[in-house]
Structures are given as C-alpha cells and as structure tokens.
Protein backbone atom coordinates (compact mmCIF):
# COMPACT_ATOMS: atom_id res chain seq x y z
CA UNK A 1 -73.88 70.32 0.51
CA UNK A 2 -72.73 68.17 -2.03
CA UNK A 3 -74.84 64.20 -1.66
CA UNK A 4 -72.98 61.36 -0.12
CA UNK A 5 -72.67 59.75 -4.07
CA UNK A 6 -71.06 62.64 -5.19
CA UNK A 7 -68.13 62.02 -2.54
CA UNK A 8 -67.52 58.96 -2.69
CA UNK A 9 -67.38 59.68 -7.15
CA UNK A 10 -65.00 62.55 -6.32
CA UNK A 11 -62.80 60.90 -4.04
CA UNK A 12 -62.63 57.74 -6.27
CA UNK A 13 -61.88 59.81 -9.57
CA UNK A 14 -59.09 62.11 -7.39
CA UNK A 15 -55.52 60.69 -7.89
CA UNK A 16 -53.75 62.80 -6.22
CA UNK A 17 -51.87 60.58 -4.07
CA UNK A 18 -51.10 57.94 -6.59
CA UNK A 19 -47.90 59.41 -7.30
CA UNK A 20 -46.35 59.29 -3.78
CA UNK A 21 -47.86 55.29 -3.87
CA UNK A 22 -45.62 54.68 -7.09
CA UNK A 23 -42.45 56.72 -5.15
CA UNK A 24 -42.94 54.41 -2.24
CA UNK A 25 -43.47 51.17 -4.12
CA UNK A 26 -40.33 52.18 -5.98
CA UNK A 27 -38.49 52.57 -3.10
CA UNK A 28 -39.66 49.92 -1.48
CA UNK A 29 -38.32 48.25 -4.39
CA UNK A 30 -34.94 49.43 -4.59
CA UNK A 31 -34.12 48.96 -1.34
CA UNK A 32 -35.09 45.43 -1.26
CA UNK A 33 -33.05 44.52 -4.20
CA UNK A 34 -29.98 46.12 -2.30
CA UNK A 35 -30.70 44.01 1.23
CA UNK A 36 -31.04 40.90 -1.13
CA UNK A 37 -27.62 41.96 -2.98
CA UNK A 38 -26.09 42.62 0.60
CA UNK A 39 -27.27 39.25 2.02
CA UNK A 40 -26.01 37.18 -1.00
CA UNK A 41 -22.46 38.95 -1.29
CA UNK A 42 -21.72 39.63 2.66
CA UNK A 43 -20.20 35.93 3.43
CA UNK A 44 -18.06 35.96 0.01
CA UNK A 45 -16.96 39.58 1.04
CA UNK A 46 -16.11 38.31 4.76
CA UNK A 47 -14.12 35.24 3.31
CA UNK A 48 -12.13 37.08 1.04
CA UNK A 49 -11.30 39.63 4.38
CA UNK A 50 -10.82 36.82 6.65
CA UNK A 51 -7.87 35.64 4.06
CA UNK A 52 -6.53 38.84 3.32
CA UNK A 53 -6.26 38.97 7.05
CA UNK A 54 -4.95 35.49 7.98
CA UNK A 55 -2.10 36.46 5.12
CA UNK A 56 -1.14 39.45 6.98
CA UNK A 57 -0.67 37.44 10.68
C-alpha cells in the first residue's frame, strides 16, 4: 500500500483530465462569443424584417 504522500504526488503529477478542461473551456468559449454575436445583431436583424414586412402590407 502505497503512503498517503505518494497519492497525493501521483494524483498531482497525473494530467489526464486536463485535456477535456481545455475542450470545455474552449467550448465554453465559443459558444459565448456566438450568444454575444446573437444578442448584438438580433434587434438590427428584427428591424430590417419588420421593414421588409411593413413593405409587403
């Protein structure tokens, strides 16, 4: 049975799961750059709808 000091070395030196971190942080990225596109563009988008609509009526 490996000493408690041992653990706690092998677990801090194991990266194992670093790469799914970066994958989430990078899609945790992504898709807040496309919510803050969305929000900025959506009312210029539902103008220029709103007009193409009032010129059809």
């Amino acid at each position: 049975m490996k000493p408690i000091f041992a653990l706690a070395r092998d677990f801090l030196h194991d990266s194992r799961g670093a790469t799914a971190i970066e994958y989430c942080m990078i899609g945790f990225m992504i898709s807040l750059a496309v919510i803050t596109g969305a929000t900025l563009i959506g009312p210029i988008v539902s103008g220029t709808f709103q007009q193409v609509a009032a010129g059809l009526n």
